[in-house]
N, C-alpha and C. Protein backbone atom coordinates (compact mmCIF):
# COMPACT_ATOMS: atom_id res chain seq x y z
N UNK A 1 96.03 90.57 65.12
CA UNK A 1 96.93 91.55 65.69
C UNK A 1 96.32 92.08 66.99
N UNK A 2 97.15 92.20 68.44
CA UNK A 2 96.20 92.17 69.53
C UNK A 2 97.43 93.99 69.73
N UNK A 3 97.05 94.60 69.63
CA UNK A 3 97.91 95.92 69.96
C UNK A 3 97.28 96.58 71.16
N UNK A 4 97.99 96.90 72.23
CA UNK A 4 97.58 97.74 73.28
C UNK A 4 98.11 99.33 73.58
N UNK A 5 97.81 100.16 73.67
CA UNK A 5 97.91 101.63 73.46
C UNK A 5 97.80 101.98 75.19
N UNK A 6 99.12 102.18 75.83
CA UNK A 6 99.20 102.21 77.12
C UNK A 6 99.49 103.65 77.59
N UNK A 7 98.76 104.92 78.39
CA UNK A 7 99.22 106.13 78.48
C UNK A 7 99.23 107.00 77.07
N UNK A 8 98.60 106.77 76.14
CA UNK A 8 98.48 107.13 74.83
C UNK A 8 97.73 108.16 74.29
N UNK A 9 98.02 109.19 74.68
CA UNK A 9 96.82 110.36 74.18
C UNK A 9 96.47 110.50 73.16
N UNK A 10 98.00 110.95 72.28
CA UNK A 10 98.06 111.42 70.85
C UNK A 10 97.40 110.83 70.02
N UNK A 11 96.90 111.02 69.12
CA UNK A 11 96.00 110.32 67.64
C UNK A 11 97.39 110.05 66.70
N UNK A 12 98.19 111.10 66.69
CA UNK A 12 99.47 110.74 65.39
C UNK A 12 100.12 109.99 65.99
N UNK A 13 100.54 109.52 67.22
CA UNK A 13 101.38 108.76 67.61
C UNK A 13 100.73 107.48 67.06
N UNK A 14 99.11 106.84 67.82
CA UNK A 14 99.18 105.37 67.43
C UNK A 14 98.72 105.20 65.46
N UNK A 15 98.64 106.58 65.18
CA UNK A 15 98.29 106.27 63.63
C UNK A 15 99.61 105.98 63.02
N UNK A 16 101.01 106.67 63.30
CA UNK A 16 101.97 106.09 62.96
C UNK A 16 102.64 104.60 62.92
N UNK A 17 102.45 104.63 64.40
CA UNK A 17 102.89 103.15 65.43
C UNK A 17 101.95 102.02 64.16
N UNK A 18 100.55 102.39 63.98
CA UNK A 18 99.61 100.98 62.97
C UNK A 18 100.22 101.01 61.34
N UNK A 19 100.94 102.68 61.17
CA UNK A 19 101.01 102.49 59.93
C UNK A 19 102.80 101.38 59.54
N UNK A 20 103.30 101.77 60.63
CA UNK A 20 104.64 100.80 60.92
C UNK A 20 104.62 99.91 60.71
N UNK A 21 103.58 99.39 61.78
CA UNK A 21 103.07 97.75 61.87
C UNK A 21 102.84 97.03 60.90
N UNK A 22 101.97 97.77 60.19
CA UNK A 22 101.28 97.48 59.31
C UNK A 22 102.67 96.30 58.16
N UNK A 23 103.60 97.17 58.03
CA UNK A 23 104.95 96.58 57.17
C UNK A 23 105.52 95.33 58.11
N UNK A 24 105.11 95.31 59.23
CA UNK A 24 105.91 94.23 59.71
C UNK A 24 104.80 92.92 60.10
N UNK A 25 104.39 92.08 58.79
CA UNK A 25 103.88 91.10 58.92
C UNK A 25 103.66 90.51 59.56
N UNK A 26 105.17 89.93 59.88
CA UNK A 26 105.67 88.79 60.59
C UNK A 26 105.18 89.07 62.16
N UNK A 27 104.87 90.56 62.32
CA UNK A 27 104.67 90.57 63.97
C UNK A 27 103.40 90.28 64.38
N UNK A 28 102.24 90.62 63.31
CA UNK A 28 100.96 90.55 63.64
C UNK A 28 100.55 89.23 64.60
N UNK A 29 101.15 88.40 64.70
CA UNK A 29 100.51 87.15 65.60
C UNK A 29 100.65 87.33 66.71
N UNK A 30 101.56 88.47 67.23
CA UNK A 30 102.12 88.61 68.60
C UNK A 30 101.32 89.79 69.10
N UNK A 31 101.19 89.94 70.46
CA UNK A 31 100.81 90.73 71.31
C UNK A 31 101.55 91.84 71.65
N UNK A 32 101.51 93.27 71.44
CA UNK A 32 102.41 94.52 70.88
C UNK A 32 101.69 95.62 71.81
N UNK A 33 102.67 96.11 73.68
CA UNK A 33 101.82 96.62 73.92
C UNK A 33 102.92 98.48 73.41
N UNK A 34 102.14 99.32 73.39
CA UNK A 34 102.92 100.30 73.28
C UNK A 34 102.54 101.25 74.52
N UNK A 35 103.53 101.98 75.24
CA UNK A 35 103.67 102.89 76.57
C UNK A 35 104.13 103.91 76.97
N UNK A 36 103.57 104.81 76.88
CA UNK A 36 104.20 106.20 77.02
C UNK A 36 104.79 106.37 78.24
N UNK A 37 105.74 106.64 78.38
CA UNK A 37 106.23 107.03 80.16
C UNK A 37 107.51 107.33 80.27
N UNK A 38 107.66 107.98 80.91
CA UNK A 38 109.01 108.49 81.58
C UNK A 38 110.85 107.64 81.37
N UNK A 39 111.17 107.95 80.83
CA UNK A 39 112.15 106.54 80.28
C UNK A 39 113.50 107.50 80.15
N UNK A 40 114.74 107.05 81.02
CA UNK A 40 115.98 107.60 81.25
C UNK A 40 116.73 107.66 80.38
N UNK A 41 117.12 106.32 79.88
CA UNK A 41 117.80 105.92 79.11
C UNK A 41 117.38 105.97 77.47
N UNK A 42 116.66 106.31 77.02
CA UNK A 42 116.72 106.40 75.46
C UNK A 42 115.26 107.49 75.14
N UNK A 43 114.91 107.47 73.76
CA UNK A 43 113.65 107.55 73.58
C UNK A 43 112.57 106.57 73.55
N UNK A 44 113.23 106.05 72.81
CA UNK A 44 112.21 104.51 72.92
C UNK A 44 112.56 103.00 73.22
N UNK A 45 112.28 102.07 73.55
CA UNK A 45 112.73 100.80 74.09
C UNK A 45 112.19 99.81 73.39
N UNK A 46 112.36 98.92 72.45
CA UNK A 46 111.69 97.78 72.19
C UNK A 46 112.37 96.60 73.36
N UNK A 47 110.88 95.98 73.99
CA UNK A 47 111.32 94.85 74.74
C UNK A 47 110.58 93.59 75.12
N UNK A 48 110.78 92.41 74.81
CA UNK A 48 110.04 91.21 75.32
C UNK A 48 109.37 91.39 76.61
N UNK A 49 108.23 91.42 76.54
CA UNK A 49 107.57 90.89 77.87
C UNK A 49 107.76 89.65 78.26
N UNK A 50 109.19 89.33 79.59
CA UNK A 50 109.28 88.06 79.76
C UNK A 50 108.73 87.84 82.03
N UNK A 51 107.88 86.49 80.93
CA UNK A 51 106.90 86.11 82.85
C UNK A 51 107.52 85.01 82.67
N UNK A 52 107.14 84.58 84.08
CA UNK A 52 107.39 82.98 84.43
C UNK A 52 106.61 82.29 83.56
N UNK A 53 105.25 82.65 83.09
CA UNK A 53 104.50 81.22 82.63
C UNK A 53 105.22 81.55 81.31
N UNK A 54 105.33 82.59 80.83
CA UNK A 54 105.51 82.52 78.77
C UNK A 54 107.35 81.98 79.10
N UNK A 55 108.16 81.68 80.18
CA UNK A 55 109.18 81.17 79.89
C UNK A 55 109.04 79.35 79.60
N UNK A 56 107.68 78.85 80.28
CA UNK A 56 107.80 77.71 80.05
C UNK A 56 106.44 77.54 78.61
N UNK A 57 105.95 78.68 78.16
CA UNK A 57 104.76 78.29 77.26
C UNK A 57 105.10 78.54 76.11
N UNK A 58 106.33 79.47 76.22
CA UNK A 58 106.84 80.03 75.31
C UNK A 58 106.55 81.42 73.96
N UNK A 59 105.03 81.58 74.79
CA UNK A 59 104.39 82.54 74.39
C UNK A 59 105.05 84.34 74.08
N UNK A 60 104.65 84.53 73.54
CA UNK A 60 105.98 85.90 73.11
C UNK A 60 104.76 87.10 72.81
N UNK A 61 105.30 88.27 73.97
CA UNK A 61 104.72 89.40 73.79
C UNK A 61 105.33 90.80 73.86
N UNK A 62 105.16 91.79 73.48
CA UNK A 62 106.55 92.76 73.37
C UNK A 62 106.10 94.22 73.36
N UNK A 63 107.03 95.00 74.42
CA UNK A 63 106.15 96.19 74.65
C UNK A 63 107.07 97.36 73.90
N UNK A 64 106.83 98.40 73.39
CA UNK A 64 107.60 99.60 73.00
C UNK A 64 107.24 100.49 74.16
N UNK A 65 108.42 100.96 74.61
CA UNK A 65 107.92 102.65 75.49
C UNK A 65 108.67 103.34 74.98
N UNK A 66 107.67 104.73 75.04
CA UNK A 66 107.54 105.53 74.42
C UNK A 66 108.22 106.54 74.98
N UNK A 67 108.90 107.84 74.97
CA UNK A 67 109.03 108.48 76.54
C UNK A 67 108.19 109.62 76.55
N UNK A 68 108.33 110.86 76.80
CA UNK A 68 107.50 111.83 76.95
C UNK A 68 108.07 112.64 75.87
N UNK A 69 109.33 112.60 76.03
CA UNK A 69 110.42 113.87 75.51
C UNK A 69 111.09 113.22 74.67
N UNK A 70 112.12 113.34 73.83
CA UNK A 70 113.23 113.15 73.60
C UNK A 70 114.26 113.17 74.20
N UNK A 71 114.95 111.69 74.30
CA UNK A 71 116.10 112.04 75.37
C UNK A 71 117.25 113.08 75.03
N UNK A 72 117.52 114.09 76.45
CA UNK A 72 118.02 114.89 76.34
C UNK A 72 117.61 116.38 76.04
N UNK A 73 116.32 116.27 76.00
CA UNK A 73 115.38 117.48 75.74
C UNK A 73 113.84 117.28 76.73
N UNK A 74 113.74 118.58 77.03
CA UNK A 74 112.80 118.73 77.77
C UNK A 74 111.78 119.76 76.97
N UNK A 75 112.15 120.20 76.04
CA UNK A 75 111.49 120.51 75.01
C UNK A 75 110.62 120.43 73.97
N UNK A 76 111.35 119.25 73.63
CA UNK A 76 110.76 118.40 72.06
C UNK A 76 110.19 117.28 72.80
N UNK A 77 108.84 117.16 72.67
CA UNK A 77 108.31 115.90 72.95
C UNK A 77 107.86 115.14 71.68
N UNK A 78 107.55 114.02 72.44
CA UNK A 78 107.65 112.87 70.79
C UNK A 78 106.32 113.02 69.95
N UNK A 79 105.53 113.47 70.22
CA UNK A 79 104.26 113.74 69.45
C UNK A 79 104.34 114.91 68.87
N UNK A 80 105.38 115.51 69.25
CA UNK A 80 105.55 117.06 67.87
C UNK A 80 106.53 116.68 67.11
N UNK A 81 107.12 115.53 67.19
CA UNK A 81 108.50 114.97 65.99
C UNK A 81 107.58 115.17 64.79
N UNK A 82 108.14 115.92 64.18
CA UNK A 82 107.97 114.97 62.17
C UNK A 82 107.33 113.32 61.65
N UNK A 83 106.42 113.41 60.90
CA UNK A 83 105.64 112.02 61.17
C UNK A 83 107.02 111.37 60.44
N UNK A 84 107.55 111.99 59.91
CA UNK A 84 108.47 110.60 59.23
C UNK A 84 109.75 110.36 60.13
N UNK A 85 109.81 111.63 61.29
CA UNK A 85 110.87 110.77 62.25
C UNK A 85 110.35 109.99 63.07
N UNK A 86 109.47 110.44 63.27
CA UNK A 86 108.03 109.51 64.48
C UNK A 86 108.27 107.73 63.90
N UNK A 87 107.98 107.74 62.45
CA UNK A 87 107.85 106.87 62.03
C UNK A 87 108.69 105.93 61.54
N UNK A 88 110.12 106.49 61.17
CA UNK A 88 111.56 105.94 61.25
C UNK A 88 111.81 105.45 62.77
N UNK A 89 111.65 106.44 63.57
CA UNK A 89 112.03 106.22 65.12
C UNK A 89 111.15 104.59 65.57
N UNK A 90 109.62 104.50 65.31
CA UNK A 90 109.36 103.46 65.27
C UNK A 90 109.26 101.76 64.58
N UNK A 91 109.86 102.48 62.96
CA UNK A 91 110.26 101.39 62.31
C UNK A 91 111.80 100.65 62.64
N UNK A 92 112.60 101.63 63.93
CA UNK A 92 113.88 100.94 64.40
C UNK A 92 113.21 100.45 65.56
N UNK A 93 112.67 100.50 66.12
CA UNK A 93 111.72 99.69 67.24
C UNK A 93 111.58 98.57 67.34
N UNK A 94 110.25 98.63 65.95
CA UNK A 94 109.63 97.62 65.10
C UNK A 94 110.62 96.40 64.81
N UNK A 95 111.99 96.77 64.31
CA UNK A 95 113.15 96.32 64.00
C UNK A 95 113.78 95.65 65.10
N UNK A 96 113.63 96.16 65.59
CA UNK A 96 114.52 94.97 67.67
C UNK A 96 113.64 93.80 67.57
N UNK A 97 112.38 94.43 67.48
CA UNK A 97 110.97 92.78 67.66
C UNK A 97 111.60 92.33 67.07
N UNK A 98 111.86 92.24 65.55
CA UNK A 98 111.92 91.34 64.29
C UNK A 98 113.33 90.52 64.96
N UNK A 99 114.08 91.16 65.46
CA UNK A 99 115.50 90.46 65.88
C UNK A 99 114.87 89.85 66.65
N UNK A 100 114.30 90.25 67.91
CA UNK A 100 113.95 89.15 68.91
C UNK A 100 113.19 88.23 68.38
N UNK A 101 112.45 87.87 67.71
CA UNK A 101 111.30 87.07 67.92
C UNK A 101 111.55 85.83 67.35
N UNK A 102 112.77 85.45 66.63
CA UNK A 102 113.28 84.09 66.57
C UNK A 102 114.32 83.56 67.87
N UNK A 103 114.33 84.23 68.70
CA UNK A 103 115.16 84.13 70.01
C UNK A 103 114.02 83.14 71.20
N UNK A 104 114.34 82.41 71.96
CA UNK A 104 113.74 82.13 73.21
C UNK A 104 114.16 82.77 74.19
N UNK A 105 112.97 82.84 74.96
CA UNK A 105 112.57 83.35 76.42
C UNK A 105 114.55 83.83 77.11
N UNK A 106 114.78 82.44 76.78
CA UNK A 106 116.23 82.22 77.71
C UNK A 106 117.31 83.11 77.04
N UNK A 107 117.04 82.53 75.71
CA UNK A 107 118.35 83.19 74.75
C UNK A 107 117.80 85.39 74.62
N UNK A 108 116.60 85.61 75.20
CA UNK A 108 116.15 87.01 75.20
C UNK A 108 116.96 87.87 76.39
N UNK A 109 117.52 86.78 77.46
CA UNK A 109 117.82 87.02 78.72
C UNK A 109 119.43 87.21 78.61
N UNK A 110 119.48 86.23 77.71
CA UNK A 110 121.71 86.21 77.38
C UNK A 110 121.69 87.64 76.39
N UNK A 111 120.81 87.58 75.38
CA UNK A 111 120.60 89.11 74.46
C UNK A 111 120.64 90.50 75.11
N UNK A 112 119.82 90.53 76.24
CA UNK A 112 120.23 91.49 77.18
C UNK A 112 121.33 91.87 77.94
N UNK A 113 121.65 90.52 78.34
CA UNK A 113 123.04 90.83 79.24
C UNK A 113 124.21 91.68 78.17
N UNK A 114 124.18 90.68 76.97
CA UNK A 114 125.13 90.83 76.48
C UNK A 114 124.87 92.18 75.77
N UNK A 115 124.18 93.09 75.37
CA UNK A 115 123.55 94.43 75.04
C UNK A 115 123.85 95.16 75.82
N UNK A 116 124.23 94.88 77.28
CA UNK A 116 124.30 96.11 78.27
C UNK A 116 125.78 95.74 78.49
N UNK A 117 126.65 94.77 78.44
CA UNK A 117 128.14 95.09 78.61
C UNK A 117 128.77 94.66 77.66
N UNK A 118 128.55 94.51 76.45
CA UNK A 118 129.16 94.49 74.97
C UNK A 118 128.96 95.51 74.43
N UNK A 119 129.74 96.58 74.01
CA UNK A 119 128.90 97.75 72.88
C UNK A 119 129.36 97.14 71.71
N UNK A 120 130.44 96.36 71.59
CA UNK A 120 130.68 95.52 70.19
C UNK A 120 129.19 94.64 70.28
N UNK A 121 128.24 94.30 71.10
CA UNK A 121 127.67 93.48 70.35
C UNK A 121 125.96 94.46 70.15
N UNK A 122 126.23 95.74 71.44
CA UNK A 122 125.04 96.75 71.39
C UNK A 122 125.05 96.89 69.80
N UNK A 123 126.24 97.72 68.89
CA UNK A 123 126.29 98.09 67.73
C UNK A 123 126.07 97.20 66.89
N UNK A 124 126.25 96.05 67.31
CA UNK A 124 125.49 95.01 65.85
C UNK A 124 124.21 94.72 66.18
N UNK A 125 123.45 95.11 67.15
CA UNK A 125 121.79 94.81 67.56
C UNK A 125 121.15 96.45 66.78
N UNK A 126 122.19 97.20 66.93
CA UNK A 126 121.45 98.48 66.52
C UNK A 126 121.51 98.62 65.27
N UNK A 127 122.75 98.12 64.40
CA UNK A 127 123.07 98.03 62.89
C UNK A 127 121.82 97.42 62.27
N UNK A 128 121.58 96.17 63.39
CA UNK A 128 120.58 95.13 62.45
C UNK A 128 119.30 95.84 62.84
N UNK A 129 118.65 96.17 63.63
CA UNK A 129 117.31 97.02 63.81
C UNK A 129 117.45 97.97 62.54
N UNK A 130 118.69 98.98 62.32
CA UNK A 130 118.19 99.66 61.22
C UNK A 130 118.15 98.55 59.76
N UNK A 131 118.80 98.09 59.84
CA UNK A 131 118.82 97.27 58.49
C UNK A 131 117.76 96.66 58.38
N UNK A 132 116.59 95.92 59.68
CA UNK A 132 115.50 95.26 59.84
C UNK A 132 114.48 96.28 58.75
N UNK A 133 114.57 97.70 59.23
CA UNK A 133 113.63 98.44 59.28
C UNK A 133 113.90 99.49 57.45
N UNK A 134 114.99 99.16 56.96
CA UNK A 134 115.35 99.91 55.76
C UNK A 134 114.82 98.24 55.10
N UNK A 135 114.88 97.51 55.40
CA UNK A 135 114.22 96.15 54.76
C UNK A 135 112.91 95.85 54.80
N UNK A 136 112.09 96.52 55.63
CA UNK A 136 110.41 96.55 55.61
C UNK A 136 110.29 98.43 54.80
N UNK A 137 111.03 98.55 53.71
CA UNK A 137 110.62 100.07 53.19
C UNK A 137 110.70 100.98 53.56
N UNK A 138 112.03 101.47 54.95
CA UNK A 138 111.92 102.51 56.02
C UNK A 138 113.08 103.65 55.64
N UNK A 139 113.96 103.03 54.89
CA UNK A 139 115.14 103.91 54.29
C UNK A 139 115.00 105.34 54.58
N UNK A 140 114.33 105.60 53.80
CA UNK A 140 113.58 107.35 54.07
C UNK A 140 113.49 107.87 55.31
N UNK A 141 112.57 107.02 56.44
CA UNK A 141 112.28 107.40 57.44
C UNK A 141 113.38 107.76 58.43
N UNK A 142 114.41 106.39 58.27
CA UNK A 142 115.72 106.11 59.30
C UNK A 142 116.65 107.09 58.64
N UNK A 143 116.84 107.19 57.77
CA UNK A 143 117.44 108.81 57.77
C UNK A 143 117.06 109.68 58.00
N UNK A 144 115.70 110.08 57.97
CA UNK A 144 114.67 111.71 58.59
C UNK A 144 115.35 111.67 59.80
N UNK A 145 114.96 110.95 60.63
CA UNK A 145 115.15 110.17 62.00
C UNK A 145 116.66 110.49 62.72
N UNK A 146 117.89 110.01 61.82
CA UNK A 146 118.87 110.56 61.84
C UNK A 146 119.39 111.96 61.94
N UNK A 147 119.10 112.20 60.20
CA UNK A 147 119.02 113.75 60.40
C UNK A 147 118.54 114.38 61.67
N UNK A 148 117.38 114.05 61.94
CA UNK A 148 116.78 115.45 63.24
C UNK A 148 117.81 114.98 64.05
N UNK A 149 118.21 113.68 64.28
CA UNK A 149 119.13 113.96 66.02
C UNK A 149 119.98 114.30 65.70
N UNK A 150 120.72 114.14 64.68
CA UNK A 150 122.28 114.96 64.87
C UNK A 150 122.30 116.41 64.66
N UNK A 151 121.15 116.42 62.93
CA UNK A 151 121.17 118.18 63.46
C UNK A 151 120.64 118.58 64.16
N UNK A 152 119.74 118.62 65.09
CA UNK A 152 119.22 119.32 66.46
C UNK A 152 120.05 120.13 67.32
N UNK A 153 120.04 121.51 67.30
CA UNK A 153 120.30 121.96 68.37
C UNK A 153 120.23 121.75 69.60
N UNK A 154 118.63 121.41 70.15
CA UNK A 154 118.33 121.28 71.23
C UNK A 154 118.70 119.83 71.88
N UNK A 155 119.14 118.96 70.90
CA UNK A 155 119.74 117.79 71.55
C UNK A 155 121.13 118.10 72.38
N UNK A 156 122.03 116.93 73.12
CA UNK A 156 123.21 116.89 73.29
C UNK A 156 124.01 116.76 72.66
N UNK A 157 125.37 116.53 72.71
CA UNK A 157 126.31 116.42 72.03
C UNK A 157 126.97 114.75 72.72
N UNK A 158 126.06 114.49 73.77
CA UNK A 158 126.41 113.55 74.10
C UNK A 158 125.90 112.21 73.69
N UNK A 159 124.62 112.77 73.51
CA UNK A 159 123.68 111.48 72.82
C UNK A 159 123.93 111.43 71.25
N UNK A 160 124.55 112.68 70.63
CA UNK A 160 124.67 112.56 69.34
C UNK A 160 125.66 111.49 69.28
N UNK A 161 127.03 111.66 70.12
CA UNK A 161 127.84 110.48 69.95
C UNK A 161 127.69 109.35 70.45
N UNK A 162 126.55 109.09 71.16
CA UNK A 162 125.86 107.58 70.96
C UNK A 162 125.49 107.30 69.64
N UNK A 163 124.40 108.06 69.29
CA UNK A 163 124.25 107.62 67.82
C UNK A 163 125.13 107.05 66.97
N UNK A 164 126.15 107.82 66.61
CA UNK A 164 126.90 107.94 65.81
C UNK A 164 128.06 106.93 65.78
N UNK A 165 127.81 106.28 67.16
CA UNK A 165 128.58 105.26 67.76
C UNK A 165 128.63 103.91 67.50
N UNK A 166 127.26 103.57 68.20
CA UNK A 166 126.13 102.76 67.87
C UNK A 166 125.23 102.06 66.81
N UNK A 167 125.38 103.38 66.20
CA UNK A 167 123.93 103.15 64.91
C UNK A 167 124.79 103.27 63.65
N UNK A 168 124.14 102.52 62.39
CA UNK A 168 124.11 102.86 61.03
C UNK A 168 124.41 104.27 60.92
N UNK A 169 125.64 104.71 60.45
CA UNK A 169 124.89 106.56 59.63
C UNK A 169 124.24 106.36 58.90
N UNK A 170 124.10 107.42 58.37
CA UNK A 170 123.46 108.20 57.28
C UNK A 170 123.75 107.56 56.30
N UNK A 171 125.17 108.11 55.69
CA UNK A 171 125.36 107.21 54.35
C UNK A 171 124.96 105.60 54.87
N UNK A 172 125.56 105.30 55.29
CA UNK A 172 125.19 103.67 55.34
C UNK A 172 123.56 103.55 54.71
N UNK A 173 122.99 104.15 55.50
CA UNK A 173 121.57 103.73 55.43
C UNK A 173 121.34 104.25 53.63
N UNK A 174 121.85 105.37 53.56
CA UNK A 174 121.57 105.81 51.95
C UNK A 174 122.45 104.86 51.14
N UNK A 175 122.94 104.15 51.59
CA UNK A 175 123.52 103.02 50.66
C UNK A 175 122.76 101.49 50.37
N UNK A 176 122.23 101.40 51.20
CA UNK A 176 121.00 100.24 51.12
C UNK A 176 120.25 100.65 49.70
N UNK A 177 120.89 99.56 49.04
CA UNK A 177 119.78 98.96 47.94
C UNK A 177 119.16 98.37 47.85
N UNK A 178 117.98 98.09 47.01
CA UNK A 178 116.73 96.66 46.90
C UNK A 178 117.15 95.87 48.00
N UNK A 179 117.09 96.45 49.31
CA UNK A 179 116.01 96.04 50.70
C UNK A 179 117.81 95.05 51.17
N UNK A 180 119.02 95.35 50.63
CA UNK A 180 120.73 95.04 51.41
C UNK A 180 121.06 96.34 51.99
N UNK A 181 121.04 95.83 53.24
CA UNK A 181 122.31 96.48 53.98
C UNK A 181 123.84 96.75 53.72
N UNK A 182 124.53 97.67 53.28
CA UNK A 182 126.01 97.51 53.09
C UNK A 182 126.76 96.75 54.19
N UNK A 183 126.31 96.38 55.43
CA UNK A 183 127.12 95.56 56.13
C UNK A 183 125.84 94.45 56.80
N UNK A 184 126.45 93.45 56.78
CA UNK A 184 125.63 92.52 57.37
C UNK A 184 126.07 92.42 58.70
N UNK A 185 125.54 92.95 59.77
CA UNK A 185 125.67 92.67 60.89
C UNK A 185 125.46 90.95 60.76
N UNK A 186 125.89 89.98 62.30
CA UNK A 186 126.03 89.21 62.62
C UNK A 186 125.97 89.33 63.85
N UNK A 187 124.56 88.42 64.72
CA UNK A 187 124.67 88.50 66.55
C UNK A 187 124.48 87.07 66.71
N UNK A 188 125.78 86.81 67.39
CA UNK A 188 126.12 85.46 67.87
C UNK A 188 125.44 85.39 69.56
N UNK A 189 124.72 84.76 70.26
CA UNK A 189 124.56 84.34 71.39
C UNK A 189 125.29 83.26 72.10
């Protein structure tokens, strides 16, 4: 397991981030950098590190960033979250890798496109991250996780209806039994 800790102060952040990992087997062969920084668009990002040489070597490496805050708050930063939203928040992360990493370089590049002007196909990448991550033992967490953003005051009302849009609810996720999703997402490329 080659893990890199990029802009990383906190001690609970990467003790969470290893205890995550730790459930996701399958990732340990890969190179996992994690990055704290400034990030517009969400709280956190799971994403392929794609270069010219790993498109022809085929080598696969994948960074999480982290942001400072919670999007939509300038308040709540991510190292005072709740370890079990910390840790839900990163077991849906964890959960994008697991989707990507039977994908190639090329087919990572059509996954994107189609993520940023499909929300029919955004919501089945986000369905299956939670379902990835209620399937490595996260159930618990991805609802903590839930819970805080919708009930949060200090959030928006705008990002709540991303969530809510986008993602698994609540029940859904409390409906997962012995490691099934109540809906099987499906992402066609």
């Amino acid at each position: 397991m080659k893990i890199t800790f990029k802009n990383i102060q906190n001690q609970k952040i990467k003790d969470c981030f290893m205890e995550v990992l730790n459930r996701y087997e399958a990732l340990h062969q890969y190179e996992i950098t994690l990055v704290q920084k400034r990030i517009k668009a969400s709280t956190m990002q799971a994403q392929p590190i794609v270069s010219l040489k790993s498109l022809f070597t085929g080598v696969k490496r994948y960074q999480i960033k982290l942001a400072l805050y919670v999007k939509d708050s300038d308040e709540i930063m991510v190292s005072d979250l709740p370890d079990d939203v910390l840790i839900g928040w990163l077991a849906h992360e964890l959960g994008h890798v697991v989707d990507y990493e039977p994908r190639s370089n090329f087919g990572m590049i059509t996954y994107g496109l189609r993520y940023v002007f499909s929300g029919k196909f955004k919501r089945a990448a986000e369905h299956e991250a939670d379902n990835i991550a209620v399937v490595h033992g996260f159930a618990a967490e991805i609802i903590a996780t839930k819970r805080y953003i919708l009930e949060n005051d200090f959030l928006g009302d705008h990002y709540k209806s991303i969530i809510n849009k986008y993602y698994m609810s609540i029940d859904d996720v409390g409906l997962c039994k012995d490691e099934n999703a109540p809906i099987e997402p499906k992402i066609e490329l």
